[in-house]
Structures are given as structure tokens and as C-alpha cells.
PDB file of N, CA and C in Angstrom:
ATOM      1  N   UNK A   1     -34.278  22.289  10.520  1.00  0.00           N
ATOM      2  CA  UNK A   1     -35.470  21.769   9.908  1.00  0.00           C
ATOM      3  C   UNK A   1     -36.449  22.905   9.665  1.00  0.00           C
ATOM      4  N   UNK A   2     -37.485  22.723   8.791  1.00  0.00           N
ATOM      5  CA  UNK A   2     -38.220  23.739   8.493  1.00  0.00           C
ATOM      6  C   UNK A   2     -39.282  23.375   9.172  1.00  0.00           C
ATOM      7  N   UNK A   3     -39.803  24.767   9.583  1.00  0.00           N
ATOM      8  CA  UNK A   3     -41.541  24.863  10.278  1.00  0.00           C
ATOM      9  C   UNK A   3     -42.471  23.987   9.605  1.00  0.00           C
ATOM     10  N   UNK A   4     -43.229  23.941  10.092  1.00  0.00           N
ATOM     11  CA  UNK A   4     -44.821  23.065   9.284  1.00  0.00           C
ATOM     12  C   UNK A   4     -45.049  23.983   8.538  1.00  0.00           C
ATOM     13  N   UNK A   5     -45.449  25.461   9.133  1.00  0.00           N
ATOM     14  CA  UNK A   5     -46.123  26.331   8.553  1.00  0.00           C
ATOM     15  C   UNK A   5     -45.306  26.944   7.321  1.00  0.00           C
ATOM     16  N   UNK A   6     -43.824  26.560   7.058  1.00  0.00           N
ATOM     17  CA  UNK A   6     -43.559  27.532   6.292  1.00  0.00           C
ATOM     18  C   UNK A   6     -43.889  27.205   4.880  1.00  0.00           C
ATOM     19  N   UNK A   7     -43.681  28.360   3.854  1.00  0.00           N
ATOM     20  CA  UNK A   7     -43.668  27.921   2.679  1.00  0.00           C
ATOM     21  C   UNK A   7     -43.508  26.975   1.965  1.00  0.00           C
ATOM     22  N   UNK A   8     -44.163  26.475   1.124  1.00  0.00           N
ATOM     23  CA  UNK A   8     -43.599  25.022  -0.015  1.00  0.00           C
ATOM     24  C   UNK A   8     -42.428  25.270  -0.578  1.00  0.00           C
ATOM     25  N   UNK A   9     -42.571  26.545  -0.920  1.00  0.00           N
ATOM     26  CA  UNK A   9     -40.975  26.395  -1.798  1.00  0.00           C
ATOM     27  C   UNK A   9     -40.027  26.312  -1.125  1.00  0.00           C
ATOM     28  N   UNK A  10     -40.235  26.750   0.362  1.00  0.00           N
ATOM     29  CA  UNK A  10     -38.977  26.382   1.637  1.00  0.00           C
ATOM     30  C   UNK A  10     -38.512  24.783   1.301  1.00  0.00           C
ATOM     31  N   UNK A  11     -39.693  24.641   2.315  1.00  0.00           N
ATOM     32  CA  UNK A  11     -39.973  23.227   2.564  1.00  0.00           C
ATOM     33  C   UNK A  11     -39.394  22.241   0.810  1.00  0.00           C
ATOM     34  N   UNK A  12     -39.687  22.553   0.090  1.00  0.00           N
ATOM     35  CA  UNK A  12     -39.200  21.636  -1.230  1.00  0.00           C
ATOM     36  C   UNK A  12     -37.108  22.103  -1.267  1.00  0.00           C
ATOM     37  N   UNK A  13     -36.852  23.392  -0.731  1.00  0.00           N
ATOM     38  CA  UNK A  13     -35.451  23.585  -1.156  1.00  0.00           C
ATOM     39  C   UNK A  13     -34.788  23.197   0.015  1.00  0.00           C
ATOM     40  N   UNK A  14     -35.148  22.918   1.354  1.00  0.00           N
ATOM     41  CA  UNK A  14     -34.746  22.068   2.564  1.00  0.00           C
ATOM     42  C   UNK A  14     -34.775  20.920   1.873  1.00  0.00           C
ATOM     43  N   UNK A  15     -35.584  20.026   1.485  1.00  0.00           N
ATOM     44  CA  UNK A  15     -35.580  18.796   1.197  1.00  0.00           C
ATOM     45  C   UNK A  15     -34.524  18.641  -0.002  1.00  0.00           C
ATOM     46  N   UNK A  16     -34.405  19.202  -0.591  1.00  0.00           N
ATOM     47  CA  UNK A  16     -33.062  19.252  -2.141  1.00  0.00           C
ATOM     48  C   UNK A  16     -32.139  19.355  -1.085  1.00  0.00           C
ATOM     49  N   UNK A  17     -32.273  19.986  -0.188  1.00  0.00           N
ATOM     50  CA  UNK A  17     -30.430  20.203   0.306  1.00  0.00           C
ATOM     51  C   UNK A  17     -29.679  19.007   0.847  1.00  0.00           C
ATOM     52  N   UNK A  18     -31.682  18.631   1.855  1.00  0.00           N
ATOM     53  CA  UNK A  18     -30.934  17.122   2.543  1.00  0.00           C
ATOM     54  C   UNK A  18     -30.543  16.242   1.534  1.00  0.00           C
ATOM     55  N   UNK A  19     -31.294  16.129   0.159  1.00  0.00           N
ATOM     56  CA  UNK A  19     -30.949  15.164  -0.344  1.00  0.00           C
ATOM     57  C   UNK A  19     -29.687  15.332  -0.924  1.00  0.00           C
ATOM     58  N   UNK A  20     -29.256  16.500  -1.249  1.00  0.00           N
ATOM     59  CA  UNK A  20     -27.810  16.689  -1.830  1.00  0.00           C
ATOM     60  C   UNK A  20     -26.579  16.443  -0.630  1.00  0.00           C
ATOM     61  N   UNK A  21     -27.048  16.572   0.767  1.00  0.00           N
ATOM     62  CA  UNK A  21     -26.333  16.586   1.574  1.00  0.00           C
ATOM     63  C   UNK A  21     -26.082  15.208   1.777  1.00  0.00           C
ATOM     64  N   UNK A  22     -27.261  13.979   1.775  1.00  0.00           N
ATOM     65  CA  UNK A  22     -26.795  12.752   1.837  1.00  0.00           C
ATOM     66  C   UNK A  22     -26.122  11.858   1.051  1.00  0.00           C
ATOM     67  N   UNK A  23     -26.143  12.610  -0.473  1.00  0.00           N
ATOM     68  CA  UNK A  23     -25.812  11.964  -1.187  1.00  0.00           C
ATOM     69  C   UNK A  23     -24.312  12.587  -1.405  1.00  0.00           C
ATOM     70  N   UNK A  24     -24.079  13.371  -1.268  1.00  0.00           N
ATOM     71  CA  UNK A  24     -22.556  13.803  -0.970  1.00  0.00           C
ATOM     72  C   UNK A  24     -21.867  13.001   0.255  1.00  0.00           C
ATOM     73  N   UNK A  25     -22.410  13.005   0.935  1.00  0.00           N
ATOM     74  CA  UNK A  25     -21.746  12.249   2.324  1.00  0.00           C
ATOM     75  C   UNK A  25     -21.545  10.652   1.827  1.00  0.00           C
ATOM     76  N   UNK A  26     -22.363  10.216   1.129  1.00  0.00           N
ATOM     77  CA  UNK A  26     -22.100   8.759   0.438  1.00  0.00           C
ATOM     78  C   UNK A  26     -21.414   8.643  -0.711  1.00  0.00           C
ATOM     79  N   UNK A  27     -21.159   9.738  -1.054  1.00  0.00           N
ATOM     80  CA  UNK A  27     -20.196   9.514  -2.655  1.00  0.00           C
ATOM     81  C   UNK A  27     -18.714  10.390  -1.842  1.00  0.00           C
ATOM     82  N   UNK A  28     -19.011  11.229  -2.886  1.00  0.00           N
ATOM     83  CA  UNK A  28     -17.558  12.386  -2.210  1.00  0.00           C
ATOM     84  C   UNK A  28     -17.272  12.236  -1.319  1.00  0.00           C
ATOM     85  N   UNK A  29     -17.739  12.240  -0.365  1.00  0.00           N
ATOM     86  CA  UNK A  29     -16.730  12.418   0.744  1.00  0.00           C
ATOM     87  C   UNK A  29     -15.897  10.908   1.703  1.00  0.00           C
ATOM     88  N   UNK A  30     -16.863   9.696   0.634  1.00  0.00           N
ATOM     89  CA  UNK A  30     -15.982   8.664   1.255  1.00  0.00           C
ATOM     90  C   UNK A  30     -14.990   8.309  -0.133  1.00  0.00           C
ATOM     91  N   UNK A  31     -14.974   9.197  -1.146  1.00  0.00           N
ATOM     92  CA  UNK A  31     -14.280   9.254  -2.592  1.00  0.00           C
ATOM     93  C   UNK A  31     -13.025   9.896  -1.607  1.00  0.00           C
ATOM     94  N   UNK A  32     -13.397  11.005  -1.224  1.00  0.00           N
ATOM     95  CA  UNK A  32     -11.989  11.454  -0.860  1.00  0.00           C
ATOM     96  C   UNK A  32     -11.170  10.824   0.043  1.00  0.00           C
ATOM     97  N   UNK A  33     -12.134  10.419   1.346  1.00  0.00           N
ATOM     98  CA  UNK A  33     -11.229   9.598   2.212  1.00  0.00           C
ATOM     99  C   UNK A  33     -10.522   8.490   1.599  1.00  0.00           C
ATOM    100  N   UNK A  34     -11.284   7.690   0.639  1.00  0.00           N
ATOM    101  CA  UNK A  34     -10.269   6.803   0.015  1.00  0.00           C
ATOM    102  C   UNK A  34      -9.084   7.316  -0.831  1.00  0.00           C
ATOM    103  N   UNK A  35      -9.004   8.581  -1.495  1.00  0.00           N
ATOM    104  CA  UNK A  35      -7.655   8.673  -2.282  1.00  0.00           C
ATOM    105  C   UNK A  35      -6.722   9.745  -1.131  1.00  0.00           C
ATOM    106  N   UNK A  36      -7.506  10.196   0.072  1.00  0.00           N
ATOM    107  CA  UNK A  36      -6.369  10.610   0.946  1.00  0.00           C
ATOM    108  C   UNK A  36      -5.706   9.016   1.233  1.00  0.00           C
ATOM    109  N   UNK A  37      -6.513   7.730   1.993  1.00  0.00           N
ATOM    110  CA  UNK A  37      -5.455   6.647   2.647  1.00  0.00           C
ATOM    111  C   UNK A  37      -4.746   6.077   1.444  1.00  0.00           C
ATOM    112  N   UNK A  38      -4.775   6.280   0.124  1.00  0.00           N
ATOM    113  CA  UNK A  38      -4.376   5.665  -1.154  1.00  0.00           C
ATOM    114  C   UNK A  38      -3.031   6.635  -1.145  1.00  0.00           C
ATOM    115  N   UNK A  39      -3.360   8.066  -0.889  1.00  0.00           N
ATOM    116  CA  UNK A  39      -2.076   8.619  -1.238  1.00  0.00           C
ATOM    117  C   UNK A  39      -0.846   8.569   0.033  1.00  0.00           C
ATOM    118  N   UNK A  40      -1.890   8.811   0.707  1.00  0.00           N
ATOM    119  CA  UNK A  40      -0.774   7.908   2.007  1.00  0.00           C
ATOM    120  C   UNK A  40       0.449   6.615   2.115  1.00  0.00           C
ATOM    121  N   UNK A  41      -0.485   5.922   1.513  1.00  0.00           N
ATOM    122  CA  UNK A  41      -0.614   4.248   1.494  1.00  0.00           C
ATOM    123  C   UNK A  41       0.773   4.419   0.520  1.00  0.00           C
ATOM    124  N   UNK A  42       0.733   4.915  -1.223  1.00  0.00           N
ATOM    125  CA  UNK A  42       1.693   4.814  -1.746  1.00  0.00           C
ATOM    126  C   UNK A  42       2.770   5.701  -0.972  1.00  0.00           C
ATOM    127  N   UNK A  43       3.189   6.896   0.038  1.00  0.00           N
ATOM    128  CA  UNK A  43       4.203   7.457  -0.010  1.00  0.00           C
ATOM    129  C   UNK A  43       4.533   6.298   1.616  1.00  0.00           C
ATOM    130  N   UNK A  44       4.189   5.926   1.803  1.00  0.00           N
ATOM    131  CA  UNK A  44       4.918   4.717   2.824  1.00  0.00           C
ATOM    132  C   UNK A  44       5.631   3.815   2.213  1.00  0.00           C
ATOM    133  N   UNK A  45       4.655   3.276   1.283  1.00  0.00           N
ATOM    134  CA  UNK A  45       5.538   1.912   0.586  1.00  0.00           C
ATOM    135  C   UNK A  45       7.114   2.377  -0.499  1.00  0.00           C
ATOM    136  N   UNK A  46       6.504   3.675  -0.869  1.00  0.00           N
ATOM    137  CA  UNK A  46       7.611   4.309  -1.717  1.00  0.00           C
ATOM    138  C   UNK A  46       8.944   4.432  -0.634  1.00  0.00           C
ATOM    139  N   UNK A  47       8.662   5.120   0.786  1.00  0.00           N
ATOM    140  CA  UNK A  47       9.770   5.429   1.713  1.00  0.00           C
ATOM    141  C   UNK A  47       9.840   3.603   1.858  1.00  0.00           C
ATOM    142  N   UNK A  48       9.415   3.059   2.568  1.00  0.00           N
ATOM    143  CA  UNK A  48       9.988   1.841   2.779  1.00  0.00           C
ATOM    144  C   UNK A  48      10.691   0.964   1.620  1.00  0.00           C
ATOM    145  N   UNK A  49      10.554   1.173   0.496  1.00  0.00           N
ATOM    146  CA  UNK A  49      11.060   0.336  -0.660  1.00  0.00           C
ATOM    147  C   UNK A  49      12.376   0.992  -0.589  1.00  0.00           C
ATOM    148  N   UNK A  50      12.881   2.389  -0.540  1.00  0.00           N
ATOM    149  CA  UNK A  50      13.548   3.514  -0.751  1.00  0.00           C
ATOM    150  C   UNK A  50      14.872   2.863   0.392  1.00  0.00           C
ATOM    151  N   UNK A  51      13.851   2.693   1.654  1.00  0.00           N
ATOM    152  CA  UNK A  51      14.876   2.355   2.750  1.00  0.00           C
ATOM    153  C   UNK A  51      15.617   1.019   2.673  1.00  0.00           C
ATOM    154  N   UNK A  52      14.877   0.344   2.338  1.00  0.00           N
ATOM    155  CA  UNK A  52      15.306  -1.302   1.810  1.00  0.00           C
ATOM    156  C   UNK A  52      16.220  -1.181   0.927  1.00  0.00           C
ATOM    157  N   UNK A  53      16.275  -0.412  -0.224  1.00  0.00           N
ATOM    158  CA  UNK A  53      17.292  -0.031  -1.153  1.00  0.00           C
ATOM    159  C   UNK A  53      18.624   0.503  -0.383  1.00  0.00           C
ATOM    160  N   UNK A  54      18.608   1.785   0.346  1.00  0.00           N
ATOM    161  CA  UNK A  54      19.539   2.292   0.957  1.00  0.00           C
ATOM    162  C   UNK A  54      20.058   1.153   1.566  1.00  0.00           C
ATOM    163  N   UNK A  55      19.158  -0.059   2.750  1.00  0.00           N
ATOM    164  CA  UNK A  55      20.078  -0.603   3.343  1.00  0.00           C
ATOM    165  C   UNK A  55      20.890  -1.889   2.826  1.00  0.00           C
ATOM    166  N   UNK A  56      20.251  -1.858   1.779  1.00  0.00           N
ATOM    167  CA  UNK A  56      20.805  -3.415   1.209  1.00  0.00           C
ATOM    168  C   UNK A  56      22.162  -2.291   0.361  1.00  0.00           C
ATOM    169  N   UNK A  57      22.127  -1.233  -0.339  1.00  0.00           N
ATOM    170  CA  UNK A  57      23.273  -0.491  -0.450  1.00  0.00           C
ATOM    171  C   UNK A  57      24.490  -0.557   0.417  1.00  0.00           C
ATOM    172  N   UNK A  58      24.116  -0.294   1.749  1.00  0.00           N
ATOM    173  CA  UNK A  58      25.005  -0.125   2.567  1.00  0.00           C
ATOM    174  C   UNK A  58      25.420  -1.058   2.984  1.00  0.00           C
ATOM    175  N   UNK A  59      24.781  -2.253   3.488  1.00  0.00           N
ATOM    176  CA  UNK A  59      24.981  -3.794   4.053  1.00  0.00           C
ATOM    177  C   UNK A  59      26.210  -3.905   2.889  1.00  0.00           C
ATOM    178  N   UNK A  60      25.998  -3.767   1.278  1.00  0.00           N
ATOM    179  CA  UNK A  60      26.753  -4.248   0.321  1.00  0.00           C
ATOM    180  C   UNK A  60      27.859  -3.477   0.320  1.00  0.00           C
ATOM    181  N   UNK A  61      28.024  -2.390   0.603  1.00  0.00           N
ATOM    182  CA  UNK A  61      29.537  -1.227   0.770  1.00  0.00           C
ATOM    183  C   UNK A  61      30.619  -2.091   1.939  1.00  0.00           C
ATOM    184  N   UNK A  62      29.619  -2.144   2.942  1.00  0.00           N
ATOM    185  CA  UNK A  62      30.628  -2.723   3.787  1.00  0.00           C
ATOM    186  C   UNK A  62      31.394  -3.677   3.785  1.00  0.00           C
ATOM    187  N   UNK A  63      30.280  -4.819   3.177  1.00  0.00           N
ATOM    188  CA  UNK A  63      31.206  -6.209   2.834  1.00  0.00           C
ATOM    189  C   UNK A  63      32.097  -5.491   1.802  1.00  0.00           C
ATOM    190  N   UNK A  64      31.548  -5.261   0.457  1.00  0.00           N
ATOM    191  CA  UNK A  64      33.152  -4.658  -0.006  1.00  0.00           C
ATOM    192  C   UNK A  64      34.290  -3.642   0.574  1.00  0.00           C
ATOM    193  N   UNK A  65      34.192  -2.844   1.992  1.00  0.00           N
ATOM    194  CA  UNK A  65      35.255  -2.781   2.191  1.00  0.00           C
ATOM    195  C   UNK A  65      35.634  -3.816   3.173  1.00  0.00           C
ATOM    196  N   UNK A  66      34.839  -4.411   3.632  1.00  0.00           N
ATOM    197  CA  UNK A  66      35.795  -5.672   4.694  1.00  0.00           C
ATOM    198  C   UNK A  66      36.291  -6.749   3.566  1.00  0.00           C
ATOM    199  N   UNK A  67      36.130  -7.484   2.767  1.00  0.00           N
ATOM    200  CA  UNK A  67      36.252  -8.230   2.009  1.00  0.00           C
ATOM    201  C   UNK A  67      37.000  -7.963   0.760  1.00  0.00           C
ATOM    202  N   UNK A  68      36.429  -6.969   0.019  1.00  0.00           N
ATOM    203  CA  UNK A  68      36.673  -6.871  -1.245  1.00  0.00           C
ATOM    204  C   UNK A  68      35.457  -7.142  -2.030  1.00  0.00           C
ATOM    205  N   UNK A  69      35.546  -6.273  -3.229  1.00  0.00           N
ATOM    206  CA  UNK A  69      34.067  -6.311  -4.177  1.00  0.00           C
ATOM    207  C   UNK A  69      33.754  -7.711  -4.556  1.00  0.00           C
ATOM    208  N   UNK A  70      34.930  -8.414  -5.253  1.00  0.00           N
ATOM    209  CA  UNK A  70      34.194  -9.798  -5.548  1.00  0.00           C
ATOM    210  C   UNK A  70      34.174 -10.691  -4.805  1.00  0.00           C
ATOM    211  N   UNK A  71      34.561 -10.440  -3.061  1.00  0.00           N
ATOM    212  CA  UNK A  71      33.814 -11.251  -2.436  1.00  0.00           C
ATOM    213  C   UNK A  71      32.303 -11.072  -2.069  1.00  0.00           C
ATOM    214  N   UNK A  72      32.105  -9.973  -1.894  1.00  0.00           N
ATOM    215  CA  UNK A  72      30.507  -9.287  -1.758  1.00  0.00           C
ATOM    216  C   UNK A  72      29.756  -9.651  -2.272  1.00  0.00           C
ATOM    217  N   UNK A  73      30.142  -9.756  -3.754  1.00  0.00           N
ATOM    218  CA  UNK A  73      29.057 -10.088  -5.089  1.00  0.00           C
ATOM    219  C   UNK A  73      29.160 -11.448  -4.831  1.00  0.00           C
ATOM    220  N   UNK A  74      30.045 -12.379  -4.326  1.00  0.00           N
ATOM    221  CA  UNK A  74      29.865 -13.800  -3.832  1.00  0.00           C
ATOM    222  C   UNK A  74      29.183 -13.864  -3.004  1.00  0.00           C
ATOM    223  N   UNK A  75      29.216 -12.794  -1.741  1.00  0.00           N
ATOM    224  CA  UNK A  75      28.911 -13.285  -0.498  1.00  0.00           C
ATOM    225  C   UNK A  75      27.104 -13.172  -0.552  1.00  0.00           C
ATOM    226  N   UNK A  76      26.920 -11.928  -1.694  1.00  0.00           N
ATOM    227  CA  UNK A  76      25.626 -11.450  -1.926  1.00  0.00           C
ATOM    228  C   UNK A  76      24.716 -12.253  -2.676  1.00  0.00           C
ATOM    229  N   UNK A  77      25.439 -12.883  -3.789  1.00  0.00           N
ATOM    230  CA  UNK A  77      24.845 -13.931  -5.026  1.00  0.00           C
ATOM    231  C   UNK A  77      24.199 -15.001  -3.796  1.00  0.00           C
ATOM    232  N   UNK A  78      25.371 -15.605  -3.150  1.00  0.00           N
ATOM    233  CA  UNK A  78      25.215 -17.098  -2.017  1.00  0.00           C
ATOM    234  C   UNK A  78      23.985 -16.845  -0.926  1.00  0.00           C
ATOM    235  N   UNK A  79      23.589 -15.528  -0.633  1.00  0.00           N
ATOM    236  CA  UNK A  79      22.708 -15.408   0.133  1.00  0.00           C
ATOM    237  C   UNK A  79      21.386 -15.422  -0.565  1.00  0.00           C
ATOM    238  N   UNK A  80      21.276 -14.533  -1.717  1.00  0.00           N
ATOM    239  CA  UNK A  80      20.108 -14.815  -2.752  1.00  0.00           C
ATOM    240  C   UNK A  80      20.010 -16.031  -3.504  1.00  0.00           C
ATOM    241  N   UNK A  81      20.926 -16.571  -3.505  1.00  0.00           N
ATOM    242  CA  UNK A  81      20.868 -17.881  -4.378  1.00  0.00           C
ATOM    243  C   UNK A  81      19.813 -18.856  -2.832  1.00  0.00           C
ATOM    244  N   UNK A  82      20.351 -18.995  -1.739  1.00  0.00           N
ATOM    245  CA  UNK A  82      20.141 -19.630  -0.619  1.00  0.00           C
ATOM    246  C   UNK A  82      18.353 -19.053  -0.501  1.00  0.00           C
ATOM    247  N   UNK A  83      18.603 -17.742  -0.438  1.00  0.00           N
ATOM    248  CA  UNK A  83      16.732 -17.708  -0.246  1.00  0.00           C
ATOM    249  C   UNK A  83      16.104 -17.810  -1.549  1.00  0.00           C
ATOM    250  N   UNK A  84      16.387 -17.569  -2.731  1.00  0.00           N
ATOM    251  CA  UNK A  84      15.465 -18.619  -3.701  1.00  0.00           C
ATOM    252  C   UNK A  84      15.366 -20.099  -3.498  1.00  0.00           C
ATOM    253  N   UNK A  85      16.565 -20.756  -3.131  1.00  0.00           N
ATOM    254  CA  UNK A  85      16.040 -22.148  -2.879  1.00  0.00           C
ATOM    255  C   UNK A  85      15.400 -22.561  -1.821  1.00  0.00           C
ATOM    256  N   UNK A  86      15.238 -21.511  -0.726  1.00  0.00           N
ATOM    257  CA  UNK A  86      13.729 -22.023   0.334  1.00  0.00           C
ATOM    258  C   UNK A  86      12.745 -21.576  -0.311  1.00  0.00           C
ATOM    259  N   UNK A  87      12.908 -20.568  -1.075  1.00  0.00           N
ATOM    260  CA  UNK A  87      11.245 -20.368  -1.541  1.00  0.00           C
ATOM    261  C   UNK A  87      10.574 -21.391  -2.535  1.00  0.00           C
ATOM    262  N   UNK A  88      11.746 -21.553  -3.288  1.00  0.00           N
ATOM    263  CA  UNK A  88      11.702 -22.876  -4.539  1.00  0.00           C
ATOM    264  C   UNK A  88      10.888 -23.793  -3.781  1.00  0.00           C
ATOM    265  N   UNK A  89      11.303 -24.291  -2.829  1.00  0.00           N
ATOM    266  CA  UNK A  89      11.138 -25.320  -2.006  1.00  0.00           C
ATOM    267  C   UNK A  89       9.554 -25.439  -1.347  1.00  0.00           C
ATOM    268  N   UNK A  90       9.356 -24.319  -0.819  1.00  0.00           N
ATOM    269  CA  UNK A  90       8.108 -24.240   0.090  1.00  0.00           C
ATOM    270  C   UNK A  90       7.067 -23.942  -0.832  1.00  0.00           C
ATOM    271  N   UNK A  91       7.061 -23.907  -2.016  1.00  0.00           N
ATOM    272  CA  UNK A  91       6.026 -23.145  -3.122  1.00  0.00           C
ATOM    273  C   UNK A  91       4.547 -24.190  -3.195  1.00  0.00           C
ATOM    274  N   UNK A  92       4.966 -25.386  -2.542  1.00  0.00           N
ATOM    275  CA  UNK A  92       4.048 -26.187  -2.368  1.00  0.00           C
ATOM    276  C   UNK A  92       4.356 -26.644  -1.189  1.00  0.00           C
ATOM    277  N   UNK A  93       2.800 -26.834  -0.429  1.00  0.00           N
ATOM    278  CA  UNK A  93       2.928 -27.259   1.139  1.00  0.00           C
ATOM    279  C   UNK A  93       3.411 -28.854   0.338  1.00  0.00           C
ATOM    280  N   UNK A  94       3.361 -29.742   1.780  1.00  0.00           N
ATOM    281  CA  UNK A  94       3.873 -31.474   1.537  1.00  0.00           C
ATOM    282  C   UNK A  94       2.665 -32.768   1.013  1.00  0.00           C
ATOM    283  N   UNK A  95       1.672 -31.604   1.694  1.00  0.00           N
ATOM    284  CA  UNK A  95       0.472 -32.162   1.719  1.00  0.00           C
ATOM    285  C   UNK A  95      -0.337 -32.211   0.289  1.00  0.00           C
ATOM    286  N   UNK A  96      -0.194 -31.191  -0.321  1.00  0.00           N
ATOM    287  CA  UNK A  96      -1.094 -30.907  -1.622  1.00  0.00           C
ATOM    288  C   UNK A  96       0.175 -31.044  -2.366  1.00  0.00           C
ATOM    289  N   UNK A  97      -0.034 -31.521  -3.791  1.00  0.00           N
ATOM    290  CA  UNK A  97       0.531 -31.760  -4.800  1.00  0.00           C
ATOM    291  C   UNK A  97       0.663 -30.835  -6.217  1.00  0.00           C
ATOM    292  N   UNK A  98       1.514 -30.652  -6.673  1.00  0.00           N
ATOM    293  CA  UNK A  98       1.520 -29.440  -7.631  1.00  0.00           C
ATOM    294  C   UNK A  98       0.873 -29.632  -8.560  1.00  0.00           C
ATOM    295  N   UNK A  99       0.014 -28.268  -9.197  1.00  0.00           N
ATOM    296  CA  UNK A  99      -1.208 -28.322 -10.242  1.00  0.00           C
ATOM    297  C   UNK A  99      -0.390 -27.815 -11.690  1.00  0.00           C
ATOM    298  N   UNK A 100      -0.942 -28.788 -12.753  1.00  0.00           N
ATOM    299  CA  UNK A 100       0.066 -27.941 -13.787  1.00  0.00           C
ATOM    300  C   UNK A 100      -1.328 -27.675 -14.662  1.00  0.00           C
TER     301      UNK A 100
END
């Protein structure tokens, strides 16, 4: 902080600094913290989408070598076919009635 006694032109270029200093701390620097957790944020979901891919890859290799390919693509269709029709299903609770 500046003296009482010192100069005005001190005293006026202390006061520019605080004000540049607060107003940086409220813009920029919570600008950046948000596109650091943003860039974060996407390289997680990218690895986890990535891994979901690999394992549904591999889950699917195996049934085709235990089985054979077009049982896989059966065994694979029957499982996706099965969870679209719970979701089909639950898309409306029992209670509320569908809005068209």
C-alpha cells in the first residue's frame, strides 16, 4: 500500500494497479480455470468413450471366437435389441401420460 504522504501520481498508479489487479482476478483468471477443467473434462470423456469402444471390441472378438461371427452379430443384435426395449418402455414413468 502506499504512504499517505506519498505522491499523487503514486497514489493514482497504486490505485490503477489494484484496479487492474481485481479485475483480472474476476475475468482471466477464472476464464482460464474454466478452459483448463473444460480441457480436462473433454480428454476424460474422449479416454472413456475410447475405452468403451476397445471393450465392446473385445467382448465382440471373443464371442466370435467362441461361437462364430454370425453368432456374435446375433448374440450382439439380441442384447441391443433387449436394451432398446427397456428403454422404449421406461421413456414414460406409469404415472404421467405421454405428451405429443
Amino acid at each position: 500500500m502506499a504512504e499517505s504522504n506519498a505522491p499523487l501520481s503514486v497514489r493514482i498508479a497504486d490505485l490503477l494497479e489494484q484496479i487492474a489487479v481485481k479485475i483480472r482476478s474476476l475475468s482471466v483468471d477464472r476464464a482460464a480455470n474454466a478452459i483448463t477443467w473444460t480441457a480436462i473434462a473433454v480428454l476424460l470423456i474422449t479416454g472413456a468413450v475410447l475405452s468403451v469402444i476397445w471393450l465392446l471390441v473385445g467382448i465382440f472378438r471373443i464371442l466370435g471366437t467362441l461361437m462364430g461371427t454370425e453368432t456374435a452379430y446375433a448374440v450382439v443384435g439380441l442384447v441391443l435389441i433387449l436394451i432398446g426395449a427397456i428403454l422404449w418402455a421406461r421413456r414414460y414413468p406409469q404415472d404421467r401420460t405421454p405428451q405429443e
